[in-house]
Protein backbone atom coordinates (compact mmCIF):
# COMPACT_ATOMS: atom_id res chain seq x y z
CA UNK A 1 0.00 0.00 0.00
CA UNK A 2 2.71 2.26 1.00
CA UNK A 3 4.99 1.90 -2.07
CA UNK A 4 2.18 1.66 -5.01
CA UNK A 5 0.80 4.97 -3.71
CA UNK A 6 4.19 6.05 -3.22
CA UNK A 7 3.02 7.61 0.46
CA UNK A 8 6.18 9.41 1.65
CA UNK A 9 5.07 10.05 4.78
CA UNK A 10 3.47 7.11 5.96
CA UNK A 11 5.76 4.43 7.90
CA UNK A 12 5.89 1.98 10.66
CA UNK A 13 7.78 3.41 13.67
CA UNK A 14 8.76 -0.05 15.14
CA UNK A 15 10.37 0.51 18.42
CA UNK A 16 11.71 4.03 17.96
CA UNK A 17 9.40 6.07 20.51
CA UNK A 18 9.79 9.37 18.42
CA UNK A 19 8.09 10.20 15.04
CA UNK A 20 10.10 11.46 12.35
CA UNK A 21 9.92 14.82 11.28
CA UNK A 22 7.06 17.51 11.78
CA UNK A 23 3.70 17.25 13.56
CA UNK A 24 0.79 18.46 14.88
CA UNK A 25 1.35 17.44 19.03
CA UNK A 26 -1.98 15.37 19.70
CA UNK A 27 -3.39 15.81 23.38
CA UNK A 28 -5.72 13.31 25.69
CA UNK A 29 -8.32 14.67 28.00
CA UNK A 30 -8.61 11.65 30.34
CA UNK A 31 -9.93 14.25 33.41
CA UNK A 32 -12.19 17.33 32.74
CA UNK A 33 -10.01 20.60 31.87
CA UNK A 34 -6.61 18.59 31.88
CA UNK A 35 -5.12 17.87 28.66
CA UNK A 36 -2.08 15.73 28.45
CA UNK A 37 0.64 16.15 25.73
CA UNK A 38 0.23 12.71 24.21
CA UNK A 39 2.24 13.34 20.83
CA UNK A 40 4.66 10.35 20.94
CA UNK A 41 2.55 7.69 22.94
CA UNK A 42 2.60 5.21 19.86
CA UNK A 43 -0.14 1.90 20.43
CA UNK A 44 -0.33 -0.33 17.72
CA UNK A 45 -4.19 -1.14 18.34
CA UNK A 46 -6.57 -1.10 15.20
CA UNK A 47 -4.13 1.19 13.18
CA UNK A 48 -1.80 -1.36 12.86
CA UNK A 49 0.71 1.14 14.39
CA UNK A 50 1.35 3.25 11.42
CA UNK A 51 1.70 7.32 11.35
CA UNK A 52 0.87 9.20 9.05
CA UNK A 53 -0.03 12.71 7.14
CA UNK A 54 -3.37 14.14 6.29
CA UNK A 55 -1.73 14.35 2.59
CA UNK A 56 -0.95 10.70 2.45
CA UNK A 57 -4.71 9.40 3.72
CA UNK A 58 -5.80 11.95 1.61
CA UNK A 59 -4.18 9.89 -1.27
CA UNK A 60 -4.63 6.51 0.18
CA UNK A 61 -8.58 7.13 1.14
CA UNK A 62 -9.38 7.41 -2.00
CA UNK A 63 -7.16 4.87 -3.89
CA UNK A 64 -9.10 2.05 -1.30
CA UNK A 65 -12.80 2.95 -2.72
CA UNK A 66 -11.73 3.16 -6.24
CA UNK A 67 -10.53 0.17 -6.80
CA UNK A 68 -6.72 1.09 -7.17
CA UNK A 69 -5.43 -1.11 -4.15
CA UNK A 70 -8.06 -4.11 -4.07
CA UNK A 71 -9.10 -6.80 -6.46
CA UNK A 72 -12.74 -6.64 -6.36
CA UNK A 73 -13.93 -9.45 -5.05
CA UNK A 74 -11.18 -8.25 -2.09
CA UNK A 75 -12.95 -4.88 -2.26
CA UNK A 76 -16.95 -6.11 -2.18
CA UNK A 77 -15.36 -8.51 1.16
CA UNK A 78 -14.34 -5.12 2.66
CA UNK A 79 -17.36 -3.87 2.43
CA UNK A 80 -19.45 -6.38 3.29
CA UNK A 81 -21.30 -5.47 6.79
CA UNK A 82 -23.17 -6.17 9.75
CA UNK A 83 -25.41 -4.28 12.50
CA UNK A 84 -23.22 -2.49 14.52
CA UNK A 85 -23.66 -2.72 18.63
CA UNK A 86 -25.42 -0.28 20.86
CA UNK A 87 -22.57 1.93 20.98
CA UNK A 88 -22.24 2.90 17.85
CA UNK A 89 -25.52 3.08 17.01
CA UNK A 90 -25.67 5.86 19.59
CA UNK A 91 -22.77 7.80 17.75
CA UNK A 92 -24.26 6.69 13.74
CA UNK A 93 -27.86 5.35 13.98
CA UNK A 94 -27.98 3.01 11.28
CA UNK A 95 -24.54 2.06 10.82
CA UNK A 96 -23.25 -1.43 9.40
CA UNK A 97 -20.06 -2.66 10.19
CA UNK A 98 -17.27 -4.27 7.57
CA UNK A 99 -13.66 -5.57 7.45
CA UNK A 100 -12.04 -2.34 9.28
CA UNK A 101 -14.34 -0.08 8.51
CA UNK A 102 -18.12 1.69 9.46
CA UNK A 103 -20.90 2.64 6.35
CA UNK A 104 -23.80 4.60 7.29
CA UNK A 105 -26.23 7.12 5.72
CA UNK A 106 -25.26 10.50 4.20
CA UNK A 107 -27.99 13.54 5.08
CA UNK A 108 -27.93 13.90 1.33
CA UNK A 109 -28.56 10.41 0.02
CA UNK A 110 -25.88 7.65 -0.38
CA UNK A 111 -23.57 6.31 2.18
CA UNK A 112 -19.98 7.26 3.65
CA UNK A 113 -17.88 4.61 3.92
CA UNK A 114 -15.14 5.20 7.51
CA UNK A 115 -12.20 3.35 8.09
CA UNK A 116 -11.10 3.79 11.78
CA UNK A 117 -7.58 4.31 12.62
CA UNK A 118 -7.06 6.77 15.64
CA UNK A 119 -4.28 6.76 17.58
CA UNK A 120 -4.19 8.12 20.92
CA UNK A 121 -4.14 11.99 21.15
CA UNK A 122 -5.55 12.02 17.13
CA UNK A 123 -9.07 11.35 16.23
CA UNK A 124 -8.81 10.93 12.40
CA UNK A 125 -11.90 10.25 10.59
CA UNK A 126 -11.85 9.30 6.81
CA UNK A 127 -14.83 9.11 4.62
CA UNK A 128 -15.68 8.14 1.44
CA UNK A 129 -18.25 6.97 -1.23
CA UNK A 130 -18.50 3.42 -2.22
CA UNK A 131 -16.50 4.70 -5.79
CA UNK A 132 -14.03 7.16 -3.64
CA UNK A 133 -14.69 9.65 -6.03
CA UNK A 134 -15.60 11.51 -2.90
CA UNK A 135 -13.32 11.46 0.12
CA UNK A 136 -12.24 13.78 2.79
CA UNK A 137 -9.78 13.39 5.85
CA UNK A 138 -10.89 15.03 9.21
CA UNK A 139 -7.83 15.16 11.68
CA UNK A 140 -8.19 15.90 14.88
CA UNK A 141 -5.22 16.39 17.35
CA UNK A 142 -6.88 15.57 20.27
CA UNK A 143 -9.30 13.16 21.89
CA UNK A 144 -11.90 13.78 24.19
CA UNK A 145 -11.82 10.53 26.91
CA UNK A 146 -12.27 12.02 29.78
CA UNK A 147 -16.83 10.87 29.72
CA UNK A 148 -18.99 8.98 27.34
CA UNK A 149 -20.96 12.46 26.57
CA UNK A 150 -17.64 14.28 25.78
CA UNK A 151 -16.06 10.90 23.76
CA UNK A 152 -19.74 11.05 21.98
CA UNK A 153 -19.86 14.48 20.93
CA UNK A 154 -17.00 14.44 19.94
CA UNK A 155 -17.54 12.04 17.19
CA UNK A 156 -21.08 13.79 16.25
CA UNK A 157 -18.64 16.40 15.51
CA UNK A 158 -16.72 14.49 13.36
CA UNK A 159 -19.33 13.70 11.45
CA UNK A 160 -20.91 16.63 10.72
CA UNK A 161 -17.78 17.64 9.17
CA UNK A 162 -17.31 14.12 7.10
CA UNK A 163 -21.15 14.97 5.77
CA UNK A 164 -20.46 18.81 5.19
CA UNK A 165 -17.38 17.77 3.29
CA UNK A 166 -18.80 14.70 1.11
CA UNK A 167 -22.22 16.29 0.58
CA UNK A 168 -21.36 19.99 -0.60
């Protein structure tokens, strides 16, 4: 994936605890009011462990949908979905979940299709249509964990600005 999109700026830190070259310093409210500096706390959960730039999901986003990365068959397994649980039907009434990645309905008609990736201290949201001629990358650099009602609005935010952004 890296490579074929030729992604400069997306890599696999391994054990080195610093990323390479400039960022935007991503902060964690785990208490109310207290934000802590949260930059170079690299997990490898659900992102695999990989950093990236806004540029280079910007590229690879899109790429994913269209077919550019994926043999279909690989791409219609991706996407295939089930009910999601009572959580995130809270957050995206109506949501199905897939291989990696969320679909629900677009206020304008169609779907958006989300892969999750955040990493803690970033809440990145991707979206896309099922043909990625329509994408967008929200980045966020910093997450709200300090309630469930913070954590959730949070994320309705977030996706008002992945519907703003695919629907205009």
């Amino acid at each position: 994936m890296v490579r074929p999109l030729k992604l400069k700026d997306t890599y696999f830190p391994g054990t080195d605890p610093r990323i390479a070259g400039p960022q935007a310093r991503g902060y964690t409210r785990f208490t109310p009011g207290e934000y802590t500096d949260t930059t170079e706390l690299i997990d490898a959960d659900a992102s695999g462990g990989y950093i990236s730039t806004v540029k280079d999901l910007d590229v690879f986003v899109p790429a994913l949908f269209g077919g550019r990365l994926l043999k279909p068959a690989q791409l219609r397994e991706l996407m295939r979905t089930v009910a999601v649980d009572e959580t995130a039907e809270q957050i995206w009434p109506g949501a199905r979940y897939g291989l990696g990645l969320f679909s629900r309905d677009l206020p304008c008609g169609g779907s958006v299709w989300i892969p999750g990736g955040d990493q803690i201290g970033y809440k990145t949201r991707l979206g896309a249509t099922a043909d990625g001629r329509e994408s967008v990358v929200v980045s966020m650099s910093t997450q709200l964990n300090d309630s469930m009602e913070a954590l959730f609005s949070q994320e309705r935010t977030a996706k008002t600005l992945v519907d703003n952004a695919i629907c205009d």
